[in-house]
Protein backbone atom coordinates (compact mmCIF):
# COMPACT_ATOMS: atom_id res chain seq x y z
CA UNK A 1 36.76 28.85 29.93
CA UNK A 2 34.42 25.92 30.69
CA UNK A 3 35.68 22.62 29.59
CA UNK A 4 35.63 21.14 26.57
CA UNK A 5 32.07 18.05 26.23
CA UNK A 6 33.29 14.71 25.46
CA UNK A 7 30.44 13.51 22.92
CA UNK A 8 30.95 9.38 22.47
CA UNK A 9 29.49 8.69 18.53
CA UNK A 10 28.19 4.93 18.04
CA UNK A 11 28.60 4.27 14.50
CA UNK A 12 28.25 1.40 12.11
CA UNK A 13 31.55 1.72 11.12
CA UNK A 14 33.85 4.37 10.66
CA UNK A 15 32.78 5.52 7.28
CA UNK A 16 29.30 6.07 9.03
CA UNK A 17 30.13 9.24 10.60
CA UNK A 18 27.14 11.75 10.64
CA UNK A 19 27.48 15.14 9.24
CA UNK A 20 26.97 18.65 11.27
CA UNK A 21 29.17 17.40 13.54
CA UNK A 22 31.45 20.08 13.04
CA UNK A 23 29.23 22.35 14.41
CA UNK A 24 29.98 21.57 18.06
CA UNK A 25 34.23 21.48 17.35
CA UNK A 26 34.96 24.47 19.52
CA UNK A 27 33.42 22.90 22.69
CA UNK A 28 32.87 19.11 22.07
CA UNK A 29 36.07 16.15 21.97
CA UNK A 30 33.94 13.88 19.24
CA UNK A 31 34.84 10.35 19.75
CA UNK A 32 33.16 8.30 17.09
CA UNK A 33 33.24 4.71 17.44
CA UNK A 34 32.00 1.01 16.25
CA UNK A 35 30.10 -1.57 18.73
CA UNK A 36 33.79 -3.33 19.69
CA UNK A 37 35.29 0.05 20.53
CA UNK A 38 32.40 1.53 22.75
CA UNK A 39 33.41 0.93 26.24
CA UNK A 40 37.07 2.90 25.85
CA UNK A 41 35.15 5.55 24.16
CA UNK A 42 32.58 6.03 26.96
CA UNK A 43 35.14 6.52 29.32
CA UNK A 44 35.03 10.04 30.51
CA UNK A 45 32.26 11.08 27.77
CA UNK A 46 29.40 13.08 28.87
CA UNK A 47 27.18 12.43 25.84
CA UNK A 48 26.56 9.46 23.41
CA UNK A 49 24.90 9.53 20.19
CA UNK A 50 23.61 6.27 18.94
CA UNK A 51 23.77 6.68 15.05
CA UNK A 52 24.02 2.68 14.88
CA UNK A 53 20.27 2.83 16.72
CA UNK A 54 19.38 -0.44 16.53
CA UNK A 55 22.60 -1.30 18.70
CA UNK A 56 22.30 -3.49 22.14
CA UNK A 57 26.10 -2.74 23.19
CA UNK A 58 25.49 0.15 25.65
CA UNK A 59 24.02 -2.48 28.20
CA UNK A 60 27.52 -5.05 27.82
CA UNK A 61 29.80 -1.50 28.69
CA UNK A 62 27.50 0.14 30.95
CA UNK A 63 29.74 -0.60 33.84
CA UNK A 64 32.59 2.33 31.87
CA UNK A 65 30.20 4.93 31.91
CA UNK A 66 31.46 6.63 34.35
CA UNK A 67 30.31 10.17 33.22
CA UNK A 68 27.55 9.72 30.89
CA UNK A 69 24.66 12.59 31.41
CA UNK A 70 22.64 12.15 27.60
CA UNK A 71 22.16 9.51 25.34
CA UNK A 72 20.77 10.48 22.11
CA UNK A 73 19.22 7.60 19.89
CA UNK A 74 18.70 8.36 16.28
CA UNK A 75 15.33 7.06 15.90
CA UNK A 76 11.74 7.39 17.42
CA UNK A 77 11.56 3.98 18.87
CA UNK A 78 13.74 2.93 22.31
CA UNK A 79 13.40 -0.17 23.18
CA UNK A 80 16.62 -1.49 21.57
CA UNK A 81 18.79 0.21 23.84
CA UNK A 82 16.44 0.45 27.48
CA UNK A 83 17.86 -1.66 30.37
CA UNK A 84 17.01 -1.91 34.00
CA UNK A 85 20.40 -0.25 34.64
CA UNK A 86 20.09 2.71 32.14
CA UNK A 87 15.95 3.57 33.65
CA UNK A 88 17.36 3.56 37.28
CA UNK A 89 20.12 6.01 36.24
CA UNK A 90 20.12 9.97 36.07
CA UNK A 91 20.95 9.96 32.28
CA UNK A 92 18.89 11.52 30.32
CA UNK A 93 17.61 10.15 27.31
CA UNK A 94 16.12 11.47 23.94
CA UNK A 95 15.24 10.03 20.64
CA UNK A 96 14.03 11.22 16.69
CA UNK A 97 10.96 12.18 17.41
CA UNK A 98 8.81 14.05 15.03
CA UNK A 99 11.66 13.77 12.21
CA UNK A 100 9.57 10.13 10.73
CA UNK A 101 6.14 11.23 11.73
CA UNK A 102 5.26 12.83 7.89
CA UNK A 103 6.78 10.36 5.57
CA UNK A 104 5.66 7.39 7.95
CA UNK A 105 2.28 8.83 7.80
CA UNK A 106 2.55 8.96 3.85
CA UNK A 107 3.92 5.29 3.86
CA UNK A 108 0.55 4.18 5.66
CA UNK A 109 -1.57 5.99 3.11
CA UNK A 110 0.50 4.57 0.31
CA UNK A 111 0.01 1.08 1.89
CA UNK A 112 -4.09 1.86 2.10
CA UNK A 113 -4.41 2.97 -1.59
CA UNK A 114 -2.25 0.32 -3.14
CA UNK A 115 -5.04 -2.13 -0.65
CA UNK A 116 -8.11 -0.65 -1.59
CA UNK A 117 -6.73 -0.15 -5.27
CA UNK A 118 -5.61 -3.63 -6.06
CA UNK A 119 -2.20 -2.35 -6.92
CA UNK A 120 -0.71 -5.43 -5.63
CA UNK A 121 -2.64 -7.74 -7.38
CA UNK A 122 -2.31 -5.79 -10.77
CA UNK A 123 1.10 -6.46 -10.31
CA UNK A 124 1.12 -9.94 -9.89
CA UNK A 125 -1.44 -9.94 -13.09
CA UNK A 126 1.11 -8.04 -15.31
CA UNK A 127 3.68 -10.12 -14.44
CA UNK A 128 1.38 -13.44 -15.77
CA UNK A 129 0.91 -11.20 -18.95
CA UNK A 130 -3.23 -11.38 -17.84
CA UNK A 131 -5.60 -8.68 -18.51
CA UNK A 132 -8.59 -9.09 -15.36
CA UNK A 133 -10.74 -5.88 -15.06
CA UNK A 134 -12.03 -6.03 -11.22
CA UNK A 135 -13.86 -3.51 -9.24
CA UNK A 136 -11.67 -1.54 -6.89
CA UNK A 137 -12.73 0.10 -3.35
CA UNK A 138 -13.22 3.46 -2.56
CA UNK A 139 -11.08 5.24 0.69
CA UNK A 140 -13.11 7.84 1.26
CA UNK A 141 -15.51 7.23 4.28
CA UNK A 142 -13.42 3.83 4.77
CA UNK A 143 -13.41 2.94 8.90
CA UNK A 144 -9.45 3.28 10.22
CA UNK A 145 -8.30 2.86 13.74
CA UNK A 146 -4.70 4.19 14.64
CA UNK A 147 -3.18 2.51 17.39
CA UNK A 148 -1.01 4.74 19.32
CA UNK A 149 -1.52 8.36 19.89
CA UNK A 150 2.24 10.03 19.57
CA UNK A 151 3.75 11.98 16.31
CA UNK A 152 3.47 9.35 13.87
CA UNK A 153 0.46 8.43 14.65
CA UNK A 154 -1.40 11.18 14.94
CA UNK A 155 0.09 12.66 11.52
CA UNK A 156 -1.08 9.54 10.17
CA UNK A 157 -4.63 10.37 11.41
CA UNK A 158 -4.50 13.81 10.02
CA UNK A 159 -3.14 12.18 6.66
CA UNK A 160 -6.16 9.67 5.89
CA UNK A 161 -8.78 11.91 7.29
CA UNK A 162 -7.32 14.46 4.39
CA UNK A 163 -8.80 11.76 1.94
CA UNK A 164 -12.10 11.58 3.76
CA UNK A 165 -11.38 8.60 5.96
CA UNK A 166 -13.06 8.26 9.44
CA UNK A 167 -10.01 7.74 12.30
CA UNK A 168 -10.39 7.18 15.37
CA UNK A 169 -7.24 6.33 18.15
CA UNK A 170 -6.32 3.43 19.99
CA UNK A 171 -4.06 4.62 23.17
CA UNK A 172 -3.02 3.84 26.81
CA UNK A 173 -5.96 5.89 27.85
CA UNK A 174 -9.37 6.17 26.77
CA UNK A 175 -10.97 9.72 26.01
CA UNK A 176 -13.39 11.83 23.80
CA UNK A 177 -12.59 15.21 21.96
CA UNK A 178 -9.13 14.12 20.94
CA UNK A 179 -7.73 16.73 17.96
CA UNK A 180 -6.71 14.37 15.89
CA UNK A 181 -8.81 11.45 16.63
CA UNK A 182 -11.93 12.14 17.85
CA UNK A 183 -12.43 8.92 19.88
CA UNK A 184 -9.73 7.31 21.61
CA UNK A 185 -10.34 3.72 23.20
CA UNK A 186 -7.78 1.72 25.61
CA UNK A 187 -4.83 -0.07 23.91
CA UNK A 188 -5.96 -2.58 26.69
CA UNK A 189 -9.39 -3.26 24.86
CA UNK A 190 -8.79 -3.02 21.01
CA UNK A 191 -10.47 -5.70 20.46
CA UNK A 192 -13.61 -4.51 21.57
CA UNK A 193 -13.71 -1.76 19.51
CA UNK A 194 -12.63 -3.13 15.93
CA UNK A 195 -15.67 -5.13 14.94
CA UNK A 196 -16.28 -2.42 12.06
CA UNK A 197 -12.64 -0.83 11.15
CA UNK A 198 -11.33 -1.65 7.55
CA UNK A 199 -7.62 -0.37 8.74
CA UNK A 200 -6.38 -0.97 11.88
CA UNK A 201 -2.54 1.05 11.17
CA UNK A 202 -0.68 -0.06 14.54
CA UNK A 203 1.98 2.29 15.30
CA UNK A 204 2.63 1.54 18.72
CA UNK A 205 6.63 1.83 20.35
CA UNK A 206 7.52 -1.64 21.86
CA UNK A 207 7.33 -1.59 25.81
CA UNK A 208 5.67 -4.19 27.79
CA UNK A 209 2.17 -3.56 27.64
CA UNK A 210 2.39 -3.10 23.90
CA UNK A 211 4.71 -6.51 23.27
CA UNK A 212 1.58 -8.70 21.44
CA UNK A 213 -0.91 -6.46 21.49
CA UNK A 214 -2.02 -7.41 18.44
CA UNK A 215 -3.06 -10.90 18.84
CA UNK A 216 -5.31 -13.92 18.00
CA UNK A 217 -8.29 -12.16 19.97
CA UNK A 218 -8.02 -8.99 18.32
CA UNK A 219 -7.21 -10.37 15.01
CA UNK A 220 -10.80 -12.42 15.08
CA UNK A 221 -12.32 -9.39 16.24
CA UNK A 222 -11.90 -7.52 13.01
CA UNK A 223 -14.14 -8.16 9.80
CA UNK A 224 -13.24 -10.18 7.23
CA UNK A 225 -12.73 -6.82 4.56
CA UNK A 226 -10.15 -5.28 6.78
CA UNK A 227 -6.07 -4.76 6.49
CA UNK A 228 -3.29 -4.82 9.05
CA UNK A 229 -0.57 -2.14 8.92
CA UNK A 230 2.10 -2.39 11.04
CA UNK A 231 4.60 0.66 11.13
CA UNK A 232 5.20 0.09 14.90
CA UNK A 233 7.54 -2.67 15.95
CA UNK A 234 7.51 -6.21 14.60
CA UNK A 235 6.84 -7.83 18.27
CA UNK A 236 3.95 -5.73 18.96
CA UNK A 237 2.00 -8.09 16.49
CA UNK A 238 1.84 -11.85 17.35
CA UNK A 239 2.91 -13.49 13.81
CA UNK A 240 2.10 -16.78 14.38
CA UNK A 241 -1.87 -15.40 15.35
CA UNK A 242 -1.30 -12.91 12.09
CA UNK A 243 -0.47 -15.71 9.94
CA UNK A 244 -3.11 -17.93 11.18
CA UNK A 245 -5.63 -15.55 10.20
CA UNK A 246 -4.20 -14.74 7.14
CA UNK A 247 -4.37 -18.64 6.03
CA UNK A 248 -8.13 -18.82 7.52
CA UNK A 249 -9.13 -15.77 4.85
CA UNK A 250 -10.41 -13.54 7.90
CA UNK A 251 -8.35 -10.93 7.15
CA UNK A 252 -7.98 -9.03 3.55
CA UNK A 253 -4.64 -8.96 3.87
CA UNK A 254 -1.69 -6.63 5.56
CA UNK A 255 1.23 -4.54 5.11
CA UNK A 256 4.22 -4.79 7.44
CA UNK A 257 7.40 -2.92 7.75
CA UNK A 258 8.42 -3.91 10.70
CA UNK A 259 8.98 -7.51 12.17
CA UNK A 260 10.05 -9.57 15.28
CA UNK A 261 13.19 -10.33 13.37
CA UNK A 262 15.00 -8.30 11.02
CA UNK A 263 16.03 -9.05 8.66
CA UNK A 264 13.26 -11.18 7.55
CA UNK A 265 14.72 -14.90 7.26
CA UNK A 266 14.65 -16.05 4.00
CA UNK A 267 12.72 -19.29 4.82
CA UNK A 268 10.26 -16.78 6.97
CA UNK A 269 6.27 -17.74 6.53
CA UNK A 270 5.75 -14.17 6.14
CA UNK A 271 7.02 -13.96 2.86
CA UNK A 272 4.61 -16.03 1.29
CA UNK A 273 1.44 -15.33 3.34
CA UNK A 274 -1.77 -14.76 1.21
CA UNK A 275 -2.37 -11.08 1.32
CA UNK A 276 0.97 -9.88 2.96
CA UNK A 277 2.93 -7.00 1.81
CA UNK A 278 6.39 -7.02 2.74
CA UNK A 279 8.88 -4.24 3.37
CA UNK A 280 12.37 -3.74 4.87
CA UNK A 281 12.19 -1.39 7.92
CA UNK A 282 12.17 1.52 5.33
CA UNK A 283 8.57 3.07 5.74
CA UNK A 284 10.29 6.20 7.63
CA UNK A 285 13.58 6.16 5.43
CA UNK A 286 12.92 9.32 2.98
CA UNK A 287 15.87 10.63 0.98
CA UNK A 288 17.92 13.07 2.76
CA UNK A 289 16.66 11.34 6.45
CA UNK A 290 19.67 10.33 7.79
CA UNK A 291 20.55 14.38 7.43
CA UNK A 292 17.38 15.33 8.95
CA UNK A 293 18.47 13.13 11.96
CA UNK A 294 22.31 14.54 12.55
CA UNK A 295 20.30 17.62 11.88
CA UNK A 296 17.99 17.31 14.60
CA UNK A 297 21.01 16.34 16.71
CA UNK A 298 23.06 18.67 16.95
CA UNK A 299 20.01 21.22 17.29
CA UNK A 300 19.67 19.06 20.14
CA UNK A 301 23.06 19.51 21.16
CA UNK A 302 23.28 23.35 21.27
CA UNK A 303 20.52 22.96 23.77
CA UNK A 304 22.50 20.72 25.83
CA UNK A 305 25.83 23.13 25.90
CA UNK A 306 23.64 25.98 26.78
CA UNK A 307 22.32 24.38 29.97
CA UNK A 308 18.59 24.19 28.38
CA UNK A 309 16.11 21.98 28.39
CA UNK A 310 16.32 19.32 26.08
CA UNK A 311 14.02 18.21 23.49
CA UNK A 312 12.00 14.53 22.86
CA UNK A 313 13.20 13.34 26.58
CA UNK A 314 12.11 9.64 26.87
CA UNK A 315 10.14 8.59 29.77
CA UNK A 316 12.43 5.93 30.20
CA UNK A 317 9.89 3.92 32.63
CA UNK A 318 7.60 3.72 29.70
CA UNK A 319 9.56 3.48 26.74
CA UNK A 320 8.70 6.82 24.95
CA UNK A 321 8.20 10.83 24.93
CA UNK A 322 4.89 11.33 26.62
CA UNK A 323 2.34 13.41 24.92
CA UNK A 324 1.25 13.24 21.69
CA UNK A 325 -0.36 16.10 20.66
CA UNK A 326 1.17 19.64 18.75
């Protein structure tokens, strides 16, 4: 009888315990644990499961994994728990991939609409009690560029070209006769190539060539008429350049749900920017998501006690699964 898996479960407390779990009983010692208890709990495990995904303490007990083979993080992006000592190791790593691309995709399209449809500002006229009639845009044949070519952002494309937008890609390599995007141009030279977008949705993981990306050069490069996005990572986009144009009026605006710190500090420019929309890390977070995670877990799982081939393995050198397209 082969021996029994020791699977190490990072939690954010011990009422945070994800469900399916059961599941694996018969061949898996679950061990589920907060940030102060991780290092005992790694001790002899084989697997780890980072439900608590936005957690750093894997790097401070490193040294006690003395067995570790798989981490599993509960969400697409990595770069919270990468360290030089976890890339140069064998372990393998995989993430949520694929499980935020759809409702992500439908969080970008809200965040376009409620743009090009005033919603915002009809808001902020209700709540003054005044009646304004204005003239509202139109989305269809409206120029958007989505930077970075993986699940979310290519189910984003296929979303806004569903309501007759014209998408095109922004990636780490440039290429024609993309699927889903047509045209795809180098990360390295957006701002070449957004003179005439009214969207630019960045949805770009956070490694080091994608930490700024979205700066003061690329920020002037886009027309006046055109709206920021960010369902990426909050460092990806320089603030200070973002809020600079905001101020200027060369930018109509932007919607970000993700930021260089989170939680947004209360005395935070951001929150009073002229044209920002601001939301809490939640553009991925449907109901029933944190199911569709253990879910997609555990299906991992199986695969791992059967000796096969894992699914969403991160490239750990670069930060994310490679390959984008389905």
């Amino acid at each position: 009888m082969s021996r029994r898996q020791v699977l190490a479960v990072l939690s954010g407390g011990n009422d945070d315990v994800p469900p399916f779990l059961d599941e694996l009983a018969d061949r898996v010692e679950v061990r589920v644990t907060d940030a102060a208890g991780l290092g005992p709990s790694l001790e002899g495990a084989d697997a780890l499961l980072l439900w608590d995904f936005f957690s750093r303490a894997v790097r401070d007990v490193w040294g006690r994994a003395d067995r570790l083979r798989w981490i599993h993080v509960a969400a697409a992006g990595v770069d919270t728990l990468l360290f030089d000592g976890l890339r140069d190791s064998g372990v393998v790593v995989t993430n949520a991939r694929g499980t935020f691309d759809r409702p992500i995709a439908e969080y970008v399209l809200g965040a376009v609409l409620a743009h090009a449809k005033l919603v915002h500002e009809s808001h902020d006229l209700q709540r003054r009690r005044e009646w304004r009639h204005r003239e509202t845009r139109t989305v269809r044949g409206a120029r958007a560029m989505v930077v970075g070519t993986g699940g979310i952002g290519r189910e984003t494309a296929r979303l806004l070209r569903a309501v007759g937008m014209e998408v095109s890609g922004a990636g780490s390599r440039a290429r024609d006769g993309d699927p889903d995007f047509g045209r795809v141009v180098a990360s390295t030279e957006l701002a070449d190539h957004v003179g005439e977008v009214d969207y630019l949705v960045n949805a770009v993981p956070l490694t080091p060539a994608t930490h700024g990306l979205v700066d003061a050069r690329v920020l002037a490069a886009l027309p006046e008429r055109a709206h920021l996005v960010n369902v990426g990572r909050g460092p990806t986009v320089v603030e200070d350049d973002l809020l600079a144009a905001l101020h200027a009026g060369s930018l109509d605006g932007a919607t970000l749900d993700v930021f260089a710190t989170e939680p947004l500090p209360q005395d935070s420019p951001l929150w009073d920017a002229p044209g920002l929309v601001v939301s809490p890390h939640m553009s991925g977070d449907v109901v029933g998501w944190r199911d569709a995670l253990a879910r997609q877990f555990v299906d991992n799982a199986h695969r791992w006690l059967a000796g096969e081939p894992l699914a969403n393995v991160v490239d750990k050198q670069r930060g994310y699964v490679p390959g984008g397209s389905r």
